[in-house]
Protein backbone atom coordinates (compact mmCIF):
# COMPACT_ATOMS: atom_id res chain seq x y z
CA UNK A 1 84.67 110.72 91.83
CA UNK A 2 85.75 107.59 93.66
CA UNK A 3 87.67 105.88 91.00
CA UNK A 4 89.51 109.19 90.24
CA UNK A 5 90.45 109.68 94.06
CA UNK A 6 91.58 105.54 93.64
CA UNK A 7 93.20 106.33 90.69
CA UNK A 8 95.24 109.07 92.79
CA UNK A 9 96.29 106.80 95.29
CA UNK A 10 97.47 104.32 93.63
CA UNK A 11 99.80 106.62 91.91
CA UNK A 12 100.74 108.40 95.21
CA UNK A 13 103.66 107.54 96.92
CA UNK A 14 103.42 106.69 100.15
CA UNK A 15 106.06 108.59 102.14
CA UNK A 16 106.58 111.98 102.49
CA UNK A 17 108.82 113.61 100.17
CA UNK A 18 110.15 117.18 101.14
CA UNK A 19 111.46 119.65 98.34
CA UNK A 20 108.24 118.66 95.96
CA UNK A 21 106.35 120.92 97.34
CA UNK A 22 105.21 122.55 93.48
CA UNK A 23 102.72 120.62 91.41
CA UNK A 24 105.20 120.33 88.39
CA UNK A 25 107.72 118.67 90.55
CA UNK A 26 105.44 116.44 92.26
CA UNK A 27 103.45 115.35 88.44
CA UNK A 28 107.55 115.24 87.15
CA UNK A 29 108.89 113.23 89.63
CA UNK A 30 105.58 111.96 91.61
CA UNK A 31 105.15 108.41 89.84
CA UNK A 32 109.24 107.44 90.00
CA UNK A 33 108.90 108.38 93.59
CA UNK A 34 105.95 106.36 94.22
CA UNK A 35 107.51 103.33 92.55
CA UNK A 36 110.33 104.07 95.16
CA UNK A 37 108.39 103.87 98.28
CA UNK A 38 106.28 101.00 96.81
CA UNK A 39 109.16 98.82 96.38
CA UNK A 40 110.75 100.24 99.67
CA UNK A 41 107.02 99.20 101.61
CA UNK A 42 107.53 95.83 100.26
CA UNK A 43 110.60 94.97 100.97
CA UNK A 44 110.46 96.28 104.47
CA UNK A 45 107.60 94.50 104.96
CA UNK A 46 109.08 91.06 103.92
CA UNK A 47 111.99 92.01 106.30
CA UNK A 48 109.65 91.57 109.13
């Protein structure tokens, strides 16, 4: 059970995302998005 619910996260994205509220949309576009916010978290946080 624990390396499913890590598995989850770490293919999560990390920001909200409103308009993906159905499952299909969020396992369609779920993993692009969470490359998005991934990328976004790391460049914000080498802004800083």
């Amino acid at each position: 059970m624990v390396s499913a619910v890590q598995a989850a996260q770490a293919i999560a994205p990390t920001r909200p995302h409103p308009g993906v509220e159905s499952s299909l949309l969020n396992f369609a576009i779920g993993p692009f998005a969470s490359m998005l916010d991934r990328a976004r978290d790391i460049i914000s946080a080498a802004m800083r």
